[in-house]
N, C-alpha and C. Protein backbone atom coordinates (compact mmCIF):
# COMPACT_ATOMS: atom_id res chain seq x y z
N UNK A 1 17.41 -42.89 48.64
CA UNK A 1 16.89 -44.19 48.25
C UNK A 1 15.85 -44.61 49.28
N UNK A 2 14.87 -44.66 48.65
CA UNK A 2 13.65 -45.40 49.31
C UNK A 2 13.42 -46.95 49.29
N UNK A 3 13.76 -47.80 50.80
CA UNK A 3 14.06 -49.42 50.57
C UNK A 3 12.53 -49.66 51.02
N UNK A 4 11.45 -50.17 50.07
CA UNK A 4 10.87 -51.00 50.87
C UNK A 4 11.11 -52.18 51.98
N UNK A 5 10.53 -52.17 53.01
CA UNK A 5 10.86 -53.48 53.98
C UNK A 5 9.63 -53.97 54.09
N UNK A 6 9.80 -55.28 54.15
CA UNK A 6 8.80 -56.57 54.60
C UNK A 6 7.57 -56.38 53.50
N UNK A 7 8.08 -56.50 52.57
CA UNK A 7 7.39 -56.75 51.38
C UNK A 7 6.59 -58.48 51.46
N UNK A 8 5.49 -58.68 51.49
CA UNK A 8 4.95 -59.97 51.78
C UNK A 8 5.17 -61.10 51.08
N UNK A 9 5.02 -60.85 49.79
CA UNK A 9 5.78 -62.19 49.04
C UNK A 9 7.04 -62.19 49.46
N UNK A 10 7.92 -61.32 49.53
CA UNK A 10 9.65 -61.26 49.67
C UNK A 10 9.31 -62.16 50.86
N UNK A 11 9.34 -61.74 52.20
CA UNK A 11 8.91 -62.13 53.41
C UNK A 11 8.71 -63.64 53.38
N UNK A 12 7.29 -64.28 52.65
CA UNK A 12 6.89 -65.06 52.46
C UNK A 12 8.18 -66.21 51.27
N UNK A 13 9.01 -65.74 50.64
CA UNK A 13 9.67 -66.69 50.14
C UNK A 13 11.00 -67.30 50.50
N UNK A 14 11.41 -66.17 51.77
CA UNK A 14 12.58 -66.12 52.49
C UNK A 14 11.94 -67.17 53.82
N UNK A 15 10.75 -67.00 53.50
CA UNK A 15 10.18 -67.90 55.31
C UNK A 15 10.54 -69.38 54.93
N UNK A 16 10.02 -69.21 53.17
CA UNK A 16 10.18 -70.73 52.58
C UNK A 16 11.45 -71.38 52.63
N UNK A 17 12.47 -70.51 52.04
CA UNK A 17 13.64 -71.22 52.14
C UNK A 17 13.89 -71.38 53.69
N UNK A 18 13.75 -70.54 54.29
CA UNK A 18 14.50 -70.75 56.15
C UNK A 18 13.85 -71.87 56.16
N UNK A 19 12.63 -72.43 55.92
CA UNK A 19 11.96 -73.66 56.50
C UNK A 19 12.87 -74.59 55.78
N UNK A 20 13.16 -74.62 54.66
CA UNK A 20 13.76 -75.54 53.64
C UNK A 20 15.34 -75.95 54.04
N UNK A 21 15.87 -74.71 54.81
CA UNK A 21 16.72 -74.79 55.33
C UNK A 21 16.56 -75.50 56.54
N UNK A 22 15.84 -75.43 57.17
CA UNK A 22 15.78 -75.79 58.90
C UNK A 22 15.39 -77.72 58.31
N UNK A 23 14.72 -78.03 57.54
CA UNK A 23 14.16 -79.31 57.37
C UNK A 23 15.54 -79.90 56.66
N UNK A 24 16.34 -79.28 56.25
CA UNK A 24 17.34 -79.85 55.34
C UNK A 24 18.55 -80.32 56.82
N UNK A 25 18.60 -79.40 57.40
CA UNK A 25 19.49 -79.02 58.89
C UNK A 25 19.13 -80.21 60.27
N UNK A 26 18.33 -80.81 59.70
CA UNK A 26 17.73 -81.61 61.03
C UNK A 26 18.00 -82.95 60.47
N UNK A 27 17.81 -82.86 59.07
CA UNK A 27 17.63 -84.13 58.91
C UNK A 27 18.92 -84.42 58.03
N UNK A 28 19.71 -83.64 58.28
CA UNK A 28 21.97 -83.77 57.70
C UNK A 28 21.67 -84.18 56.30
N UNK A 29 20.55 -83.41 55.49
CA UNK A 29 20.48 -83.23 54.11
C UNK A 29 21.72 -82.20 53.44
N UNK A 30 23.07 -82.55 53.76
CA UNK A 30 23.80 -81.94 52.72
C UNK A 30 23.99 -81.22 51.85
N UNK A 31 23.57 -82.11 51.09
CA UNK A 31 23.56 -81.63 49.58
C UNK A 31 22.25 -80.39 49.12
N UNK A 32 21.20 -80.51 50.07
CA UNK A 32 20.19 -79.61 50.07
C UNK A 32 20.94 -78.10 50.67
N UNK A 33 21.17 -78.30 51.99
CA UNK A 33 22.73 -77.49 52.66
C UNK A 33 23.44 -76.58 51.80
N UNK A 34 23.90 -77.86 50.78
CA UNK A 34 25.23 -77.16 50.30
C UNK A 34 24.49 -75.90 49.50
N UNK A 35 23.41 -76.40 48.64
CA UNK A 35 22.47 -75.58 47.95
C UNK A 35 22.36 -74.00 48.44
N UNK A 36 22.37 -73.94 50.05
CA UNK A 36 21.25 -73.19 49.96
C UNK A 36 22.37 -72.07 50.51
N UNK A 37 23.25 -72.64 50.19
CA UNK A 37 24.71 -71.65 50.61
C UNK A 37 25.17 -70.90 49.18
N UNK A 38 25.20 -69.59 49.13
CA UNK A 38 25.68 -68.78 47.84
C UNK A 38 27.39 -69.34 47.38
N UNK A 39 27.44 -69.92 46.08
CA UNK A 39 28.79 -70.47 46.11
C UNK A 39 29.50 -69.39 45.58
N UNK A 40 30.29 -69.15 46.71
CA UNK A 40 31.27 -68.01 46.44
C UNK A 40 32.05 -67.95 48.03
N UNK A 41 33.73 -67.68 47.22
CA UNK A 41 34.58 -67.35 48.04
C UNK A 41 34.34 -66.30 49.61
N UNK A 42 33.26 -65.47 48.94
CA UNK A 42 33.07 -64.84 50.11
C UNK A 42 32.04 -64.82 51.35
N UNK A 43 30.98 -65.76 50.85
CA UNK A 43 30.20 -66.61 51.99
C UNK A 43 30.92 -66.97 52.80
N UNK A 44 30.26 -66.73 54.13
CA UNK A 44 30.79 -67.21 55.34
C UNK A 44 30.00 -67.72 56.28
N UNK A 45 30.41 -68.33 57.33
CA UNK A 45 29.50 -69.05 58.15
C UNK A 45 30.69 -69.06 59.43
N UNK A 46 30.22 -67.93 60.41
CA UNK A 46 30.86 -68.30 61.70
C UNK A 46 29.83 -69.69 62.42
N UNK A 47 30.18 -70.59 62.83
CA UNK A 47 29.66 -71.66 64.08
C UNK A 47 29.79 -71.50 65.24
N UNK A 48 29.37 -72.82 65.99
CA UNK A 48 29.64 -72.74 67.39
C UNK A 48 31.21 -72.62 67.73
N UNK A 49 32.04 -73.60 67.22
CA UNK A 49 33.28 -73.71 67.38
C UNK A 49 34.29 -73.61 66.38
N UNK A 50 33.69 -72.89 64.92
CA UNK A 50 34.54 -72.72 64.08
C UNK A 50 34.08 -71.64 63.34
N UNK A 51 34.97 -70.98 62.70
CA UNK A 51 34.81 -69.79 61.76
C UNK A 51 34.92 -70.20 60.04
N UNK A 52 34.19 -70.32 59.28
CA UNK A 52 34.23 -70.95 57.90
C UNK A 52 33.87 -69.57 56.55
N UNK A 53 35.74 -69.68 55.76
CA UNK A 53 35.64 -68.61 55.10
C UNK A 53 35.46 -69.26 53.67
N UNK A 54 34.01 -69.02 52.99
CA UNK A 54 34.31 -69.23 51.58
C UNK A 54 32.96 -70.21 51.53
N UNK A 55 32.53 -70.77 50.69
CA UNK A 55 31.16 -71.90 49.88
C UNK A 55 32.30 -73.03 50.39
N UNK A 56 33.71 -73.46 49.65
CA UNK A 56 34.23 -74.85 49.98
C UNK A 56 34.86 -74.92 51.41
N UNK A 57 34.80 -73.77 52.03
CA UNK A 57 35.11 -74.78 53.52
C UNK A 57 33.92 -74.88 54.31
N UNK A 58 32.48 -74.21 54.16
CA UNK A 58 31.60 -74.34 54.40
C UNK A 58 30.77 -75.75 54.28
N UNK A 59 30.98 -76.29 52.84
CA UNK A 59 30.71 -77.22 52.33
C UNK A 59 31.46 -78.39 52.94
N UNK A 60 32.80 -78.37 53.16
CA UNK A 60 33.40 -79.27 53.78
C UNK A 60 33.59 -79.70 55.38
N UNK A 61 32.96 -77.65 55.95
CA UNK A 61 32.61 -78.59 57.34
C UNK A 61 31.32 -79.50 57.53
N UNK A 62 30.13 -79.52 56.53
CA UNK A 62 29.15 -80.21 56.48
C UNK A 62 29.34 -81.72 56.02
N UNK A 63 30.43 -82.05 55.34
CA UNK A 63 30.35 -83.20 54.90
C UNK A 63 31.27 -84.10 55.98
N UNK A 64 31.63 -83.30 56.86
CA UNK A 64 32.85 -84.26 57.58
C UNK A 64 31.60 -84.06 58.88
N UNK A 65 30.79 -82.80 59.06
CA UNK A 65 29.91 -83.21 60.63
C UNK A 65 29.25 -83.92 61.16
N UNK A 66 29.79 -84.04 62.54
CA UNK A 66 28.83 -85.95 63.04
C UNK A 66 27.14 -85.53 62.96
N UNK A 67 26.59 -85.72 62.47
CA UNK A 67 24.74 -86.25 62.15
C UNK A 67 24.24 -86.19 63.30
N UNK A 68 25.12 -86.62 64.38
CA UNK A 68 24.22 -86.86 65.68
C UNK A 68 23.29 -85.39 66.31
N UNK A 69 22.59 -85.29 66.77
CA UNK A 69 22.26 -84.39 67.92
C UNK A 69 21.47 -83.16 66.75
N UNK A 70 21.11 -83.33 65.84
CA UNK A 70 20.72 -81.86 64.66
C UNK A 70 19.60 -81.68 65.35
N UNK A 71 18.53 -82.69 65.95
CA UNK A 71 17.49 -81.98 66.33
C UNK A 71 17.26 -80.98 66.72
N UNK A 72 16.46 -80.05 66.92
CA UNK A 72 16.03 -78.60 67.32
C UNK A 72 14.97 -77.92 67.07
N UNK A 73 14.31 -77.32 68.20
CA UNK A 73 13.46 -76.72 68.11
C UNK A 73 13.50 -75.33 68.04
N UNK A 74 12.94 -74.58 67.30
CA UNK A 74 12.94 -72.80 66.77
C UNK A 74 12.05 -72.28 67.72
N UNK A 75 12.41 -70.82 67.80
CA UNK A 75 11.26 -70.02 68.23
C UNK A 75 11.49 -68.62 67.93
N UNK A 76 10.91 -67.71 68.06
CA UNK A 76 11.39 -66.28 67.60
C UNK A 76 12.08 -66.13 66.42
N UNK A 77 11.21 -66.65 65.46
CA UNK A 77 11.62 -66.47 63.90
C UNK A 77 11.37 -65.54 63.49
N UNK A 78 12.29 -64.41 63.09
CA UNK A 78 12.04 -63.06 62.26
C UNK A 78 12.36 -63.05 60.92
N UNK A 79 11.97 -62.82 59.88
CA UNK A 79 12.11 -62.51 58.73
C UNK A 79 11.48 -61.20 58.52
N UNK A 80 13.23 -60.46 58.11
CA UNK A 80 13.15 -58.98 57.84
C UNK A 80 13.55 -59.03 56.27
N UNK A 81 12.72 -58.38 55.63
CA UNK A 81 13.00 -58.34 53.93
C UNK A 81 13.54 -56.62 53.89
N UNK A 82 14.59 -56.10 52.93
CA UNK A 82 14.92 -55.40 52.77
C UNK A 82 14.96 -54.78 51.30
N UNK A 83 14.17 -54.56 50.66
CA UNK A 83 13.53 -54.57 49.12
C UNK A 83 13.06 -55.95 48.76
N UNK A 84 13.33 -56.44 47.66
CA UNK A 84 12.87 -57.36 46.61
C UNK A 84 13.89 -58.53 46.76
N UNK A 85 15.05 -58.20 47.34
CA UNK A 85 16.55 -58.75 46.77
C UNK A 85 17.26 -59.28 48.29
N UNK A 86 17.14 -59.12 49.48
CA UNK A 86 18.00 -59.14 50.38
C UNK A 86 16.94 -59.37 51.81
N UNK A 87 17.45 -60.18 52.46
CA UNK A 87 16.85 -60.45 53.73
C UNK A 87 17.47 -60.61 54.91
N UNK A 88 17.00 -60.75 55.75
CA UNK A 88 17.50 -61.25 57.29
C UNK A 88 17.21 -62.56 57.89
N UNK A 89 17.33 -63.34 58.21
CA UNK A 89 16.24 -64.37 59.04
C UNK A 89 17.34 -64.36 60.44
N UNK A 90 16.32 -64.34 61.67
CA UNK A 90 16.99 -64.22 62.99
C UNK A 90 15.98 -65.56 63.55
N UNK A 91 16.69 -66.58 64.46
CA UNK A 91 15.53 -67.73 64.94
C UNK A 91 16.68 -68.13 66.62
N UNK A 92 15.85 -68.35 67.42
CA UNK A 92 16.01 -68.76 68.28
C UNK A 92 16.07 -70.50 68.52
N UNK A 93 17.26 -71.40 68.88
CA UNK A 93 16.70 -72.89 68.99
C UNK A 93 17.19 -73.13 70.24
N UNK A 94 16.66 -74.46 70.40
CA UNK A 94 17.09 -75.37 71.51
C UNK A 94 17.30 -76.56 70.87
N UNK A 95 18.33 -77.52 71.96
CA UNK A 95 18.26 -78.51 71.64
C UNK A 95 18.51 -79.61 72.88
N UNK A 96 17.70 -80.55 72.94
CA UNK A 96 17.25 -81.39 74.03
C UNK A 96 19.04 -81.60 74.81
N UNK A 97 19.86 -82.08 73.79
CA UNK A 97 21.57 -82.40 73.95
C UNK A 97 22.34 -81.22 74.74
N UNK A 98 22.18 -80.31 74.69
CA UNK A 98 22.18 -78.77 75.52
C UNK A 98 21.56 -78.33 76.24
N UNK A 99 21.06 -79.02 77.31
CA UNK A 99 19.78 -78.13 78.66
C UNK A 99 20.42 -76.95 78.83
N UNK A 100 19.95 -76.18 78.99
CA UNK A 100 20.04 -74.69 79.83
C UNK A 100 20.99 -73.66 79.16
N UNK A 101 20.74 -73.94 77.92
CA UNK A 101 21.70 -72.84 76.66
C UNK A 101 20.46 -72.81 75.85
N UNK A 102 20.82 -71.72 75.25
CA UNK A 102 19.60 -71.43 73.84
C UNK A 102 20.82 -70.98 72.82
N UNK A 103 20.38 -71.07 71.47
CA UNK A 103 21.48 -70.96 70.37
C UNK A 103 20.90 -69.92 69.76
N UNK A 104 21.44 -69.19 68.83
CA UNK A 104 20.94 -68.30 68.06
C UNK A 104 21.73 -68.39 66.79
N UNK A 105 20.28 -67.82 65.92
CA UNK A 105 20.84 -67.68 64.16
C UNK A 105 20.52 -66.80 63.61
N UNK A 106 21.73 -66.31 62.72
CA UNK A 106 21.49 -65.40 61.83
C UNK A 106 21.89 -65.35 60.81
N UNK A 107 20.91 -65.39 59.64
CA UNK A 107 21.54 -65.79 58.30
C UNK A 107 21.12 -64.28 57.55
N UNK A 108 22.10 -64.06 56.40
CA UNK A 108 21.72 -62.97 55.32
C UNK A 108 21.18 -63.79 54.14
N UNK A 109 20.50 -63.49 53.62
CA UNK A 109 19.47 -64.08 52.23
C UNK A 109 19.44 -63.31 51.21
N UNK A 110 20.13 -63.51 50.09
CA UNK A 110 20.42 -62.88 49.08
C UNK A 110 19.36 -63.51 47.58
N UNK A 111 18.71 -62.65 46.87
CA UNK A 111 18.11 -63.13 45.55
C UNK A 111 19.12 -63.37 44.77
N UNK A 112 19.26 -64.40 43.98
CA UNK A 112 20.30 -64.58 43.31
C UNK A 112 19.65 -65.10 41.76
N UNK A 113 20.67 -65.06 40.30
CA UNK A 113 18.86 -65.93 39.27
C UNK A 113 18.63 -67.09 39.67
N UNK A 114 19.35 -67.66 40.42
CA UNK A 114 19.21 -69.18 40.73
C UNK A 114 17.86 -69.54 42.03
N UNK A 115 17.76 -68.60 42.58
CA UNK A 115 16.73 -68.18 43.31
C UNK A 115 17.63 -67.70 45.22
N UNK A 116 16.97 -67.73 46.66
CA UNK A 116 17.45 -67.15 47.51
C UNK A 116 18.51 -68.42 48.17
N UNK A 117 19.96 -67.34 48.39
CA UNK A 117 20.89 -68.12 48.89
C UNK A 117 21.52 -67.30 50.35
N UNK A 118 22.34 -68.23 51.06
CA UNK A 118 22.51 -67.48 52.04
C UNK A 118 23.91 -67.12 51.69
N UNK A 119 24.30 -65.89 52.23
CA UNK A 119 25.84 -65.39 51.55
C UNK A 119 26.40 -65.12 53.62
N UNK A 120 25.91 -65.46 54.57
CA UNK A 120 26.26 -64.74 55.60
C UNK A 120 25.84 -65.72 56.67
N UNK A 121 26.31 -66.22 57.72
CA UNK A 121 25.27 -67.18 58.68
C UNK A 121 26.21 -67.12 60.00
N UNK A 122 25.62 -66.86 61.47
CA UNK A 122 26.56 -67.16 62.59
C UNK A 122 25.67 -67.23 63.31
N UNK A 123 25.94 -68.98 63.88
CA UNK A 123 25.64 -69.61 64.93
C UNK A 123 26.20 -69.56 66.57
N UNK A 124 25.82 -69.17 67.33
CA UNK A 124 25.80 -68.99 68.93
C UNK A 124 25.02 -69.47 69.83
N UNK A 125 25.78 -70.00 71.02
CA UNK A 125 24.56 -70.34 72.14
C UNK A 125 25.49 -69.78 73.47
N UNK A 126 24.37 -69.16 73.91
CA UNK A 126 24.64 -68.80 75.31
C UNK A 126 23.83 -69.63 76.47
N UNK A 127 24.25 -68.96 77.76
CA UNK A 127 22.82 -69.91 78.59
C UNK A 127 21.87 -69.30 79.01
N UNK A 128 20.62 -69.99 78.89
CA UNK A 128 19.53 -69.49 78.85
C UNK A 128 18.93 -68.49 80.15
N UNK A 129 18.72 -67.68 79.42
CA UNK A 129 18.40 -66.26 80.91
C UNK A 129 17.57 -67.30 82.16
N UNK A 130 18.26 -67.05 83.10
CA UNK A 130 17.65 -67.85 84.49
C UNK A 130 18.11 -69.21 84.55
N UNK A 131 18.35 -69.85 83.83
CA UNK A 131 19.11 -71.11 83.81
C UNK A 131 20.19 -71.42 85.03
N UNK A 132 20.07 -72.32 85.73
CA UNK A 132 21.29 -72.21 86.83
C UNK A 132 22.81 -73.12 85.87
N UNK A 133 23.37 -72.09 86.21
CA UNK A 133 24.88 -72.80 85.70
C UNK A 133 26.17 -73.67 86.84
N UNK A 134 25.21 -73.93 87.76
CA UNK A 134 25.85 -74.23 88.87
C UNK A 134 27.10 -75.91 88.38
């Protein structure tokens, strides 16, 4: 099997949703959120401090999370397309509420007919290389 990768429209529509995602994520758009999560039992979403198995506990850690602090800034955004149908997005953030940690994301992006959903997502922050942890 021959997979094309980084097909430019693919690329280009997975960049769209990550943005759609990231603007939905800042600003505790929910219901945009809940969207952009594949509804199914087997979506998952590890977090910072919780592990979430399934679309409804996913959905329900968003509706109970405090709003405060979503701001963030990205950097090192990769979007890897893997044929027509399946993606990667990898992004680096910060956030002003966290000095001297950087977070990391990684979502899987699935074509679905409904259009691209995420079926896969785990959030991490470590501290930032050189950062004093004193």
């Amino acid at each position: 099997m021959n997979v094309e990768i980084d097909l430019p429209d693919v690329v280009a529509e997975v960049r769209a949703a990550f943005t759609e995602y990231e603007k939905a994520l800042t600003s505790n758009d929910v219901a945009k959120l809940d969207a952009l999560f594949h509804k199914d039992a087997r979506t998952l979403r590890y977090g910072i401090g919780e592990n979430l198995y399934g679309y409804d506990a996913i959905a329900a850690f968003r509706a109970a999370r405090n709003p405060a602090g979503l701001m963030r800034e990205t950097s090192g955004t990769m979007i890897t397309a893997y044929g027509r149908d399946t993606a990667i997005a990898s992004t680096l953030f910060k956030r002003n509420s966290v000095p001297g940690k950087i977070g990391r994301q990684m979502q899987t992006w699935i074509r679905f007919p409904e259009g691209w959903r995420i079926v896969a997502a785990h959030v991490s922050i470590i501290d930032l290389p050189g950062a004093n942890s004193a």
